[in-house]
PDB file of N, CA and C in Angstrom:
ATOM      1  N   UNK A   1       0.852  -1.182   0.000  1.00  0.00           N
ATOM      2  CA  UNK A   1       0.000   0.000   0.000  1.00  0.00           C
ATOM      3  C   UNK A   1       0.899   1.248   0.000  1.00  0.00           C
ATOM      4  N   UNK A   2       0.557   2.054  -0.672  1.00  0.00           N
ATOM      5  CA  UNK A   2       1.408   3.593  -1.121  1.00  0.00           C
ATOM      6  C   UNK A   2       0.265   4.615  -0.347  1.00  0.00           C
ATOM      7  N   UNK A   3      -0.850   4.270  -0.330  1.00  0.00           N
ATOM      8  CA  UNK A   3      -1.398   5.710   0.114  1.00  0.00           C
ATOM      9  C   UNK A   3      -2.503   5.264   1.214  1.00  0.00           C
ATOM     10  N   UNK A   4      -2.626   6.054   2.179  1.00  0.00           N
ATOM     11  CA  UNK A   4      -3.520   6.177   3.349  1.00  0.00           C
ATOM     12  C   UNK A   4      -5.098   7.117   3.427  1.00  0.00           C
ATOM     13  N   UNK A   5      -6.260   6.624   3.277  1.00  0.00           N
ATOM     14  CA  UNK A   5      -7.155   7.640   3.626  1.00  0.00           C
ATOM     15  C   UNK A   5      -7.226   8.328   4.975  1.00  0.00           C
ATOM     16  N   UNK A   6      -7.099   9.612   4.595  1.00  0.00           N
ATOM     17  CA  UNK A   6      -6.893  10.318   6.079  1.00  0.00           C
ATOM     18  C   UNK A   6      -8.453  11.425   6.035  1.00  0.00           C
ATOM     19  N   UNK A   7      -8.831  11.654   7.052  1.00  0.00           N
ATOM     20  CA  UNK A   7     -10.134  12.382   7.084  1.00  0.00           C
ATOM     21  C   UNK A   7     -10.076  13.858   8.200  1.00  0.00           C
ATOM     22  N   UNK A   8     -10.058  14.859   7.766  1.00  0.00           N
ATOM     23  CA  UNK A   8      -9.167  16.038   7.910  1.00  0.00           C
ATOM     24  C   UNK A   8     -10.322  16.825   7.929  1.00  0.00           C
ATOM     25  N   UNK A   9     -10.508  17.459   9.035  1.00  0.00           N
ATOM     26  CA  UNK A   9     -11.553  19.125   9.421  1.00  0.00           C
ATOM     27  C   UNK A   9     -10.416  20.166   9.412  1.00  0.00           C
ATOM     28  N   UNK A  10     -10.918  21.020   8.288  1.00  0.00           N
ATOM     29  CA  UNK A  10     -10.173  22.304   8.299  1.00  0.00           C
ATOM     30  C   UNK A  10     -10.523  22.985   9.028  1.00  0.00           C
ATOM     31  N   UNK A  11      -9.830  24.612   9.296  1.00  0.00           N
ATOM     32  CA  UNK A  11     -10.765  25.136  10.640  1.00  0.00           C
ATOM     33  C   UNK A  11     -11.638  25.889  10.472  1.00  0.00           C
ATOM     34  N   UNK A  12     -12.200  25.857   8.944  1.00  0.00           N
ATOM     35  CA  UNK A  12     -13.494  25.806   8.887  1.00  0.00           C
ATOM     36  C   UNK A  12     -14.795  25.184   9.392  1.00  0.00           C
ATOM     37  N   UNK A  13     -14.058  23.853   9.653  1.00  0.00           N
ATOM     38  CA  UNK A  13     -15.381  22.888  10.077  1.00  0.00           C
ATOM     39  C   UNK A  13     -15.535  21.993   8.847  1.00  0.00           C
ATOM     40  N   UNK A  14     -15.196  22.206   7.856  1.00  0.00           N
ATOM     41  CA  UNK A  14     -14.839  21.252   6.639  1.00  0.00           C
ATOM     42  C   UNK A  14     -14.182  20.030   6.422  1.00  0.00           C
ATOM     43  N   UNK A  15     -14.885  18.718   6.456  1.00  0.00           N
ATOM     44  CA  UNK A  15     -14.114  17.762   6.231  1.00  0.00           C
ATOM     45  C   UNK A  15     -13.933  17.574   5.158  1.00  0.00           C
ATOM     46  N   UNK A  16     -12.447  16.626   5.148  1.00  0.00           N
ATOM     47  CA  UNK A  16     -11.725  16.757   3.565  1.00  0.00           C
ATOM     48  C   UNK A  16     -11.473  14.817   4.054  1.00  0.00           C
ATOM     49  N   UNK A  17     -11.670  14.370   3.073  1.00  0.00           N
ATOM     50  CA  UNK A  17     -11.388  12.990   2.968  1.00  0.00           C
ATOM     51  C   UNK A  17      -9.880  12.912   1.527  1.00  0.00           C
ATOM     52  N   UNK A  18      -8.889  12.768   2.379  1.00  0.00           N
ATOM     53  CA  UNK A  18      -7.885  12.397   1.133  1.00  0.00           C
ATOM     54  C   UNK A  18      -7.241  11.084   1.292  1.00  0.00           C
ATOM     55  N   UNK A  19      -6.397  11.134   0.135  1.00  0.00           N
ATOM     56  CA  UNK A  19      -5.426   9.901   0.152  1.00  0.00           C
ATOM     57  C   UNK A  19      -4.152  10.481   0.159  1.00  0.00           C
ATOM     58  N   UNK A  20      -3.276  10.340   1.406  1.00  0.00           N
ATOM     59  CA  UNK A  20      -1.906  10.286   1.901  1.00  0.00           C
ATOM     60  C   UNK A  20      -0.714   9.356   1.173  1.00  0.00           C
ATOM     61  N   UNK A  21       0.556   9.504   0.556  1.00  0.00           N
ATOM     62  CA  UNK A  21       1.553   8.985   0.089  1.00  0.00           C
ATOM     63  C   UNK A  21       1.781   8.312   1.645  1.00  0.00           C
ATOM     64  N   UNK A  22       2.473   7.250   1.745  1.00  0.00           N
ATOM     65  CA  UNK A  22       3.159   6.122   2.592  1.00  0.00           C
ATOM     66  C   UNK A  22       4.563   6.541   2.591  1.00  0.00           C
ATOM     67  N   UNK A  23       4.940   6.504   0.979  1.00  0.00           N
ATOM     68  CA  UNK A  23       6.005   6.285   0.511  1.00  0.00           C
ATOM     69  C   UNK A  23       6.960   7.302   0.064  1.00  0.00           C
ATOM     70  N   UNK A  24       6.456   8.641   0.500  1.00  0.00           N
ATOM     71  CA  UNK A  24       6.928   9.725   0.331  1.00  0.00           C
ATOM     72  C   UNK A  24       8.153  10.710   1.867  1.00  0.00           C
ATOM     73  N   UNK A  25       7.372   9.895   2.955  1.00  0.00           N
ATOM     74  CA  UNK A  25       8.388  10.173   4.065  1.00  0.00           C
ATOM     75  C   UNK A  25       7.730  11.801   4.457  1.00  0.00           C
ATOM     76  N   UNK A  26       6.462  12.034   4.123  1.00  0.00           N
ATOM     77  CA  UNK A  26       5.789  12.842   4.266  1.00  0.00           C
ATOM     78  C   UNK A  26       5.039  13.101   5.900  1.00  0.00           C
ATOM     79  N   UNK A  27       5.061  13.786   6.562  1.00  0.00           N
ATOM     80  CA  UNK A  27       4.349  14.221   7.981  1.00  0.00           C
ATOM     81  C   UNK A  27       3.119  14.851   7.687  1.00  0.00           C
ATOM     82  N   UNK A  28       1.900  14.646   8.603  1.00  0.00           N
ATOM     83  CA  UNK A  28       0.438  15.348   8.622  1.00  0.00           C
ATOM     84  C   UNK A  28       0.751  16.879   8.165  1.00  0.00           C
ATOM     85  N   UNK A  29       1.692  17.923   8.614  1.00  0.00           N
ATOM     86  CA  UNK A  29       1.488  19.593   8.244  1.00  0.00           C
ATOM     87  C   UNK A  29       1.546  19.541   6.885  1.00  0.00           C
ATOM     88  N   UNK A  30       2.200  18.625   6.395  1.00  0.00           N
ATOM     89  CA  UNK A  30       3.064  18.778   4.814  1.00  0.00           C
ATOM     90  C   UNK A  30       1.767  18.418   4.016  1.00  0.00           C
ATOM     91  N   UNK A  31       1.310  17.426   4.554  1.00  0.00           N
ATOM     92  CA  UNK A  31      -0.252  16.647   3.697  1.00  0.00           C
ATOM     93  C   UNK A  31      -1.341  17.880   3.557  1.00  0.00           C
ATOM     94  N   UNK A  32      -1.072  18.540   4.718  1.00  0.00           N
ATOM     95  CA  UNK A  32      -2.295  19.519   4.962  1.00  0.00           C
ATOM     96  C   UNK A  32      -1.754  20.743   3.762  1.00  0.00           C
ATOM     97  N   UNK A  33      -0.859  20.833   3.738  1.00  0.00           N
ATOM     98  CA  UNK A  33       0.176  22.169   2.779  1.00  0.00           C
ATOM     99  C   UNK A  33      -0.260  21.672   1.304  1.00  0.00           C
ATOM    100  N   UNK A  34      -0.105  20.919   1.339  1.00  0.00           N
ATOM    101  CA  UNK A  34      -0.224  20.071  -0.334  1.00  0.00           C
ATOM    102  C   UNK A  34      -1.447  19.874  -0.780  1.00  0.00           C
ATOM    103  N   UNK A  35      -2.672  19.874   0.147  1.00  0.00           N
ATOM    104  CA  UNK A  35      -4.146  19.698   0.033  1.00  0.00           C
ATOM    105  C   UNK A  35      -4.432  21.385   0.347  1.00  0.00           C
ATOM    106  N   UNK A  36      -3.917  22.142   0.553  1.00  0.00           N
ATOM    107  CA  UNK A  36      -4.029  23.158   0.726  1.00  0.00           C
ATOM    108  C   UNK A  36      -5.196  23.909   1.521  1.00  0.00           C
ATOM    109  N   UNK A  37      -5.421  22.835   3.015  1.00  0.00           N
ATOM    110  CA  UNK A  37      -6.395  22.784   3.576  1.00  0.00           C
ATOM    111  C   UNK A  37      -6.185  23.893   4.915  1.00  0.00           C
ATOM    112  N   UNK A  38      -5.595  24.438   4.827  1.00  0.00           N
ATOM    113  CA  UNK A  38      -5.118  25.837   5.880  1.00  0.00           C
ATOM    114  C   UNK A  38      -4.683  27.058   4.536  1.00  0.00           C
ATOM    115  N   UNK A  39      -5.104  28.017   4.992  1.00  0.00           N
ATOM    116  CA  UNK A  39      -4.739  29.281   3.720  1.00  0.00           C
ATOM    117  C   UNK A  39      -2.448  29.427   4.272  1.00  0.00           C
ATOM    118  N   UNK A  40      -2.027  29.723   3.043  1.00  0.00           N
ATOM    119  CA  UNK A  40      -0.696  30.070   2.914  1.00  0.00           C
ATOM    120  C   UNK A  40      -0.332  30.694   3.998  1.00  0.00           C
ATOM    121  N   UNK A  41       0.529  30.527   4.645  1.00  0.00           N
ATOM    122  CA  UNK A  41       1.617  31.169   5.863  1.00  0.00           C
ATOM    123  C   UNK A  41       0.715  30.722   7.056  1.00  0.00           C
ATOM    124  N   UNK A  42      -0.369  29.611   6.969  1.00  0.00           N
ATOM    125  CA  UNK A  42      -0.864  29.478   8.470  1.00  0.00           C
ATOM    126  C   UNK A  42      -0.518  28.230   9.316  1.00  0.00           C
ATOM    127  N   UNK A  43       0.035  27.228   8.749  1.00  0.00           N
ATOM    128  CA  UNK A  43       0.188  26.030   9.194  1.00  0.00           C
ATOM    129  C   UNK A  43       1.902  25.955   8.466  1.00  0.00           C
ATOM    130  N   UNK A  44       2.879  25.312   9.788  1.00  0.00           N
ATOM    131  CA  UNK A  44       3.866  24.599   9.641  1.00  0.00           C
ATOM    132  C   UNK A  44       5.129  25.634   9.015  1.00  0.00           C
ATOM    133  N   UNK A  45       4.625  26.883  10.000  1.00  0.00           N
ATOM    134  CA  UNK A  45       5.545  28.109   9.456  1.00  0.00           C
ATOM    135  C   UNK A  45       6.890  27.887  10.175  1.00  0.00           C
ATOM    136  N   UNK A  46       7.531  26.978  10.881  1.00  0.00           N
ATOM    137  CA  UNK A  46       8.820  26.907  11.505  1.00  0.00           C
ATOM    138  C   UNK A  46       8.993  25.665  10.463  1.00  0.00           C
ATOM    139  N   UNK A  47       8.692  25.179   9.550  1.00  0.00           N
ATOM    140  CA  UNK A  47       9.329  24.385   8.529  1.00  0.00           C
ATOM    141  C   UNK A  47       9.134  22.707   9.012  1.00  0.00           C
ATOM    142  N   UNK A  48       8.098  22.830  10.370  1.00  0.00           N
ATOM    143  CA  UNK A  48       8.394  20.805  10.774  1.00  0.00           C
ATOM    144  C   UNK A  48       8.924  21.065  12.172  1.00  0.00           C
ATOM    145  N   UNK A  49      10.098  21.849  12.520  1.00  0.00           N
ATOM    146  CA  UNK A  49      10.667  21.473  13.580  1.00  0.00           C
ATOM    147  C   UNK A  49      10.026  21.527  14.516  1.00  0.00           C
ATOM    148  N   UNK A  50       8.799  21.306  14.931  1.00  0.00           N
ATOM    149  CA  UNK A  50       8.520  21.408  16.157  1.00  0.00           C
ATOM    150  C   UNK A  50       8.962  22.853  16.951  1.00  0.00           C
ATOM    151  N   UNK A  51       8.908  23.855  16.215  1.00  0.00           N
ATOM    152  CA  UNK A  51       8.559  25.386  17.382  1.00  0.00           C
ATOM    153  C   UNK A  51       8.105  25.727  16.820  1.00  0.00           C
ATOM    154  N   UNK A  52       6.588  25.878  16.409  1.00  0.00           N
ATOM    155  CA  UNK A  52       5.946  26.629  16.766  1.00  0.00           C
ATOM    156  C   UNK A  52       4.336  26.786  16.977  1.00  0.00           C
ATOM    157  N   UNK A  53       3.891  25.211  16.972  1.00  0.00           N
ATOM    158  CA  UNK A  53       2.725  24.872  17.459  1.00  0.00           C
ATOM    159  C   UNK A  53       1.261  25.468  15.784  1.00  0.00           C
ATOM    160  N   UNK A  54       1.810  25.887  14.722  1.00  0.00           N
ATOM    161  CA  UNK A  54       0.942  26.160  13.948  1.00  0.00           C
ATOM    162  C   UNK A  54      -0.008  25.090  13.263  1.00  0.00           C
ATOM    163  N   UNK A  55       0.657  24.014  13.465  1.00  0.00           N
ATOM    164  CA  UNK A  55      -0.095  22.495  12.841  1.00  0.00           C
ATOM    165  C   UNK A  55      -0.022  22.201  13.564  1.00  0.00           C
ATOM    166  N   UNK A  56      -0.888  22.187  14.933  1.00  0.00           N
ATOM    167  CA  UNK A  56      -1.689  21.707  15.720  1.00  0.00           C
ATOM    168  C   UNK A  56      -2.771  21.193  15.726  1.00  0.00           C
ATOM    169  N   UNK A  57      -2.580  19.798  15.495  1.00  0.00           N
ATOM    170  CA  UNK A  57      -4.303  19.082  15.206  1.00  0.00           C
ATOM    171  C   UNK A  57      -4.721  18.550  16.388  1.00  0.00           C
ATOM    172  N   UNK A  58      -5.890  17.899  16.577  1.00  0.00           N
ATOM    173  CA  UNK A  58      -6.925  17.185  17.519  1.00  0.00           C
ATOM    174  C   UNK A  58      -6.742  15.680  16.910  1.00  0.00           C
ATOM    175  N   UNK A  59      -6.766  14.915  17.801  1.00  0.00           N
ATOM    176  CA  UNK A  59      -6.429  13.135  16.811  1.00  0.00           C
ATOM    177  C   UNK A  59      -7.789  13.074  17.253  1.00  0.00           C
ATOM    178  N   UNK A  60      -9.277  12.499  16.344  1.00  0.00           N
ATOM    179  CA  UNK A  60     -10.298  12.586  16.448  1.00  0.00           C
ATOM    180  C   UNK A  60     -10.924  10.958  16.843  1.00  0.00           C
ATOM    181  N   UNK A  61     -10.189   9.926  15.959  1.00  0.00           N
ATOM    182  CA  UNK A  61      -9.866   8.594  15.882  1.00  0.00           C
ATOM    183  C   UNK A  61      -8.960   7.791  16.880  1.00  0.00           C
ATOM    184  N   UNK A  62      -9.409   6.591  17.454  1.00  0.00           N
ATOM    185  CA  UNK A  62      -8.459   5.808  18.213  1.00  0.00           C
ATOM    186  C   UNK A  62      -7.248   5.008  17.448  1.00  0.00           C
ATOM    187  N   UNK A  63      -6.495   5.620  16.611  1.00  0.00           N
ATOM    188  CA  UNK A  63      -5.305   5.134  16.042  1.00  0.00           C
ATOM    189  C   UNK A  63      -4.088   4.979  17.109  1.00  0.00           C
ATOM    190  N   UNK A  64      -3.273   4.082  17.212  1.00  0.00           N
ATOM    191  CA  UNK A  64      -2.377   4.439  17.959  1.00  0.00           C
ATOM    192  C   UNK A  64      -0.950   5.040  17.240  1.00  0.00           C
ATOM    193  N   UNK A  65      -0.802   6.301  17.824  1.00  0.00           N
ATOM    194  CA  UNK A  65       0.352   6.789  17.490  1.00  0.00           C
ATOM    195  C   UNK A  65       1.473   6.901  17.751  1.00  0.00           C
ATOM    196  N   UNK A  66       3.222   7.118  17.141  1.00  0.00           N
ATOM    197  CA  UNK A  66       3.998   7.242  17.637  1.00  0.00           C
ATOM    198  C   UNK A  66       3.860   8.261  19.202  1.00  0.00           C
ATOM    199  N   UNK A  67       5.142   7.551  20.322  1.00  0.00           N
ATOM    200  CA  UNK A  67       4.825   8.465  21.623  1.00  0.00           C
ATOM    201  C   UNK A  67       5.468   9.887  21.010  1.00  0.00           C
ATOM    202  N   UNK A  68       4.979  11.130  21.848  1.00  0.00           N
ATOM    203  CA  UNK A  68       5.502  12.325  21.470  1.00  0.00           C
ATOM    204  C   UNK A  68       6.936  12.482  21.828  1.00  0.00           C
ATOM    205  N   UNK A  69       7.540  13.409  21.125  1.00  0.00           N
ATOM    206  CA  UNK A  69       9.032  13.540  21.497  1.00  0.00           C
ATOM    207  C   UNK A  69       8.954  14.611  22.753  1.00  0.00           C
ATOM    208  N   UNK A  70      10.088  15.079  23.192  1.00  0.00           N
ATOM    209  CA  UNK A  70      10.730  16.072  24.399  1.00  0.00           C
ATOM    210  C   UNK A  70       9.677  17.071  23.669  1.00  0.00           C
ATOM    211  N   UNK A  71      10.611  17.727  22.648  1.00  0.00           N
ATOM    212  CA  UNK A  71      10.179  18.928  21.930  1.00  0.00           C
ATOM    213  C   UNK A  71       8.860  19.114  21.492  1.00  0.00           C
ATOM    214  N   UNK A  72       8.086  17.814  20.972  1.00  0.00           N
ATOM    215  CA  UNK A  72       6.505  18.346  20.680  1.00  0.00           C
ATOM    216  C   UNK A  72       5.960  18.460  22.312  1.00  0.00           C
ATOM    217  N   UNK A  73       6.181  17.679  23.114  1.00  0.00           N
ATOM    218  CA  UNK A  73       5.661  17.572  24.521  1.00  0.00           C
ATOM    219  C   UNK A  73       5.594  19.522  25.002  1.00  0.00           C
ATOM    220  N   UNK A  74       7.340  19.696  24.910  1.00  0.00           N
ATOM    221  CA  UNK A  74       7.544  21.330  25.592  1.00  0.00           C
ATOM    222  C   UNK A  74       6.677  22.146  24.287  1.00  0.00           C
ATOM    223  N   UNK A  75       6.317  21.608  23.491  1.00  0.00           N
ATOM    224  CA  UNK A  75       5.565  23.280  22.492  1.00  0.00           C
ATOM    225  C   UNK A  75       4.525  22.947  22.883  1.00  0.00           C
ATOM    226  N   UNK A  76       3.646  22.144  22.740  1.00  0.00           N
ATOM    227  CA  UNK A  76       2.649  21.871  23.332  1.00  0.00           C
ATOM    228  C   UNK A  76       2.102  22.152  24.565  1.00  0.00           C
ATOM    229  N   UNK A  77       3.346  22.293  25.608  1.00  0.00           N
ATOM    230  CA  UNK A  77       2.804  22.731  26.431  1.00  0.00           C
ATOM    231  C   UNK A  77       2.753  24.510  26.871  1.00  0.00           C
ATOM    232  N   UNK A  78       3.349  25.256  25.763  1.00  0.00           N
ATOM    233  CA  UNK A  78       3.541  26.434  25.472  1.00  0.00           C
ATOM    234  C   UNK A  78       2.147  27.257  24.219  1.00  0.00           C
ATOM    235  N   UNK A  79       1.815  26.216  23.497  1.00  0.00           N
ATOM    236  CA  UNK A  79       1.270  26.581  22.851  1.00  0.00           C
ATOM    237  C   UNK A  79      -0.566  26.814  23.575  1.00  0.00           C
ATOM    238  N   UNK A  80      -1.836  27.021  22.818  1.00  0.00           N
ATOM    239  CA  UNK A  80      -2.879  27.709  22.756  1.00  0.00           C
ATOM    240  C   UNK A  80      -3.545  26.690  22.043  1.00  0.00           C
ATOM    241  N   UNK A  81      -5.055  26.322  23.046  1.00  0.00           N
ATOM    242  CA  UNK A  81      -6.216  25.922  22.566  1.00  0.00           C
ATOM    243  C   UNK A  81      -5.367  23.880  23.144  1.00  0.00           C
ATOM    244  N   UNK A  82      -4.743  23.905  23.521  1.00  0.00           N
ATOM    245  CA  UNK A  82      -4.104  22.889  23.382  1.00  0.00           C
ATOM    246  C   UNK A  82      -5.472  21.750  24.275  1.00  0.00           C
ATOM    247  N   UNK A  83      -5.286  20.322  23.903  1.00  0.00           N
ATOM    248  CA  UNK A  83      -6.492  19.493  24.459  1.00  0.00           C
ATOM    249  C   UNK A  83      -5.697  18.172  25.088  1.00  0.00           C
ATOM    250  N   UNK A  84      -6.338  16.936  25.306  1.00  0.00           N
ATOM    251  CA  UNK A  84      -5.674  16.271  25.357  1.00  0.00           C
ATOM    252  C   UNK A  84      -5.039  15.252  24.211  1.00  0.00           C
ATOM    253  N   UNK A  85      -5.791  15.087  22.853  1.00  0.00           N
ATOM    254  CA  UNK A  85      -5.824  14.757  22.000  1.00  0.00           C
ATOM    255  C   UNK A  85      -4.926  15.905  20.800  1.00  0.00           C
ATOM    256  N   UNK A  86      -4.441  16.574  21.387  1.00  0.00           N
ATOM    257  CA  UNK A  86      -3.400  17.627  20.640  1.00  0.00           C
ATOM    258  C   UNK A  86      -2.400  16.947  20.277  1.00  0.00           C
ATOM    259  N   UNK A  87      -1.780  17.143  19.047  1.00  0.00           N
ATOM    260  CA  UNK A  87      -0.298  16.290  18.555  1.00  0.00           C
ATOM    261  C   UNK A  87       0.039  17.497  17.646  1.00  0.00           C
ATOM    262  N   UNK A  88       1.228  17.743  17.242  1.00  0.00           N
ATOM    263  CA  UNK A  88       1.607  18.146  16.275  1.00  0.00           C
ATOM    264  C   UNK A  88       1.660  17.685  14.885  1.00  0.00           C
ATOM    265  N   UNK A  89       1.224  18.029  14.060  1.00  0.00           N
ATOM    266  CA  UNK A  89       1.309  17.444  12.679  1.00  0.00           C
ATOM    267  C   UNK A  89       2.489  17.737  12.354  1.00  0.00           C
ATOM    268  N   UNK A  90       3.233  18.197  12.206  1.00  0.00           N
ATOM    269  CA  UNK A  90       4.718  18.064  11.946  1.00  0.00           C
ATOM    270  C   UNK A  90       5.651  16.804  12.348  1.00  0.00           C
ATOM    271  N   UNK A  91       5.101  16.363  13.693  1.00  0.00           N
ATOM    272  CA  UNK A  91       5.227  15.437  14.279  1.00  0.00           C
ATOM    273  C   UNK A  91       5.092  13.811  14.034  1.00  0.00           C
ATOM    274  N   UNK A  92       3.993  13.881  13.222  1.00  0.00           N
ATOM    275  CA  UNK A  92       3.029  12.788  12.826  1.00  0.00           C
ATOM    276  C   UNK A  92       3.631  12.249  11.309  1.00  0.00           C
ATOM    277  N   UNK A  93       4.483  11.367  11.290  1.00  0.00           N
ATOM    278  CA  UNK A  93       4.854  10.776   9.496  1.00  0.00           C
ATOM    279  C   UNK A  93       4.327   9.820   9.196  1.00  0.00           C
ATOM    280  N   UNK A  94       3.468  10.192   7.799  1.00  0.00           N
ATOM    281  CA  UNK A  94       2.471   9.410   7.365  1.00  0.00           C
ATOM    282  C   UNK A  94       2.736   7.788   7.667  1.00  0.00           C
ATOM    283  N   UNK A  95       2.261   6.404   7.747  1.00  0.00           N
ATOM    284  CA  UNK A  95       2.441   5.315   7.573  1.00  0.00           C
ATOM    285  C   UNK A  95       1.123   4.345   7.174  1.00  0.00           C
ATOM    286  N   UNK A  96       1.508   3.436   7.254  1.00  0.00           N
ATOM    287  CA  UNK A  96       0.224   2.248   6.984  1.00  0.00           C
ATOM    288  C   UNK A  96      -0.742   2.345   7.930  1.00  0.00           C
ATOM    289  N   UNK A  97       0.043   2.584   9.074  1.00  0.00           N
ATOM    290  CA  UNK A  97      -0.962   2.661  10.317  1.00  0.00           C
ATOM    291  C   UNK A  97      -1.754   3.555  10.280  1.00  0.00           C
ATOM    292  N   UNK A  98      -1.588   4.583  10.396  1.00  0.00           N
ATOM    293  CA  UNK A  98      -2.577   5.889  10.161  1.00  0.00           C
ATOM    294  C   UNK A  98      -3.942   5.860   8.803  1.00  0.00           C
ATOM    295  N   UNK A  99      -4.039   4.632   8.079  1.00  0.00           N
ATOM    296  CA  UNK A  99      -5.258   4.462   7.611  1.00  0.00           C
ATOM    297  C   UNK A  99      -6.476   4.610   8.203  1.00  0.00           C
ATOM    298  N   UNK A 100      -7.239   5.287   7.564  1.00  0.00           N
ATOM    299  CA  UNK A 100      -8.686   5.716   8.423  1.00  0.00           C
ATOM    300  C   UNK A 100      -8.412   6.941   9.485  1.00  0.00           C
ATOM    301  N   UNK A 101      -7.523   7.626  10.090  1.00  0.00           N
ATOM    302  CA  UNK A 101      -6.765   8.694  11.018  1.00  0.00           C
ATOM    303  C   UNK A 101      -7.996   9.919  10.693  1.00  0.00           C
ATOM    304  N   UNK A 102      -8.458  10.229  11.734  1.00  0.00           N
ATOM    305  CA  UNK A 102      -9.231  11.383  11.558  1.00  0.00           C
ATOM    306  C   UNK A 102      -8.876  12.779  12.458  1.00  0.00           C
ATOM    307  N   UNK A 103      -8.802  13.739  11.874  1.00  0.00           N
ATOM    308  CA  UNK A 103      -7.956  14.700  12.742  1.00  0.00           C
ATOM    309  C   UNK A 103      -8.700  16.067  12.568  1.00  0.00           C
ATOM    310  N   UNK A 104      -8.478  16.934  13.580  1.00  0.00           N
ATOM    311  CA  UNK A 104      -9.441  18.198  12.753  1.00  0.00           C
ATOM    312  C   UNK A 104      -8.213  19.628  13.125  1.00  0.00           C
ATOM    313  N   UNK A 105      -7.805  20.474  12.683  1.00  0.00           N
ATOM    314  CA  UNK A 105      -6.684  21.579  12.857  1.00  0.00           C
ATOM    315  C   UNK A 105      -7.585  22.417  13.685  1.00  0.00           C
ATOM    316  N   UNK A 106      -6.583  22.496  14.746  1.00  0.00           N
ATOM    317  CA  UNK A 106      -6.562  23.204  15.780  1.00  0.00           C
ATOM    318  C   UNK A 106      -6.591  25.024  15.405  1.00  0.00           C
ATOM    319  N   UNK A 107      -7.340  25.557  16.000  1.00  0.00           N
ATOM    320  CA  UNK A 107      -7.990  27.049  15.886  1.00  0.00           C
ATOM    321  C   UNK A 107      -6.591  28.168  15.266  1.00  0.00           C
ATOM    322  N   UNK A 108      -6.300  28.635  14.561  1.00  0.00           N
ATOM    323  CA  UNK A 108      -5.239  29.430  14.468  1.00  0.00           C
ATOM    324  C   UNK A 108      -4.722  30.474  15.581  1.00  0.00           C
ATOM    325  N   UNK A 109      -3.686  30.598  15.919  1.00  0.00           N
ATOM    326  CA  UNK A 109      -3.019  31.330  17.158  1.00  0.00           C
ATOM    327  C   UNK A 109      -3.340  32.935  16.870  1.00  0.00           C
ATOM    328  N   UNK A 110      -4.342  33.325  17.898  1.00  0.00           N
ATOM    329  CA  UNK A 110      -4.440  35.042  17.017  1.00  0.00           C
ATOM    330  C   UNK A 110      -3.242  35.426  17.661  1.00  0.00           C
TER     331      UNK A 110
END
């Protein structure tokens, strides 16, 4: 399998049902960038590294996910709107597992 259905609320309230590359080495912010499901400069503006909490999703689905690192743990706990189901999409690299993954983006930081 090469691609994953992933099921994605923009923060519109809009669900987007796509199909995710496996095989691309691709993370959730990047999927969201490429589906162009957040407007330009709003999601995944520190490039991935984990500072700065802009692809902040909700995991909506009982998938089990990789544990969080040091660094998503400390932005997370710095960042806004945060839940318990908060992960970073930067964080998150696509796999087999994440088939069916339902997630919705977290409110933009005014």
């Amino acid at each position: 399998m090469t691609d994953v259905k992933l099921k994605i609320i923009d923060r519109d309230g809009v669900l987007h049902e796509i199909d995710a590359p496996t095989d691309m080495n691709m993370n959730l912010m990047e999927v969201v960038r490429s589906y162009e499901l957040a407007p330009e400069g709003t999601i995944g503006i520190c490039g991935g590294m984990a500072m700065c909490a802009s692809c902040q999703c909700y995991i909506k689905s009982n998938h089990e996910l990789p544990e969080m690192s040091d660094d998503e743990e400390a932005m997370l706990s710095e960042a806004f709107n945060v839940k318990d189901n908060s992960r970073l999409g930067c964080q998150l690299h696509i796999s087999e597992d994440m088939d069916g993954l339902e997630v919705e983006l977290a409110p933009e930081e005014a």
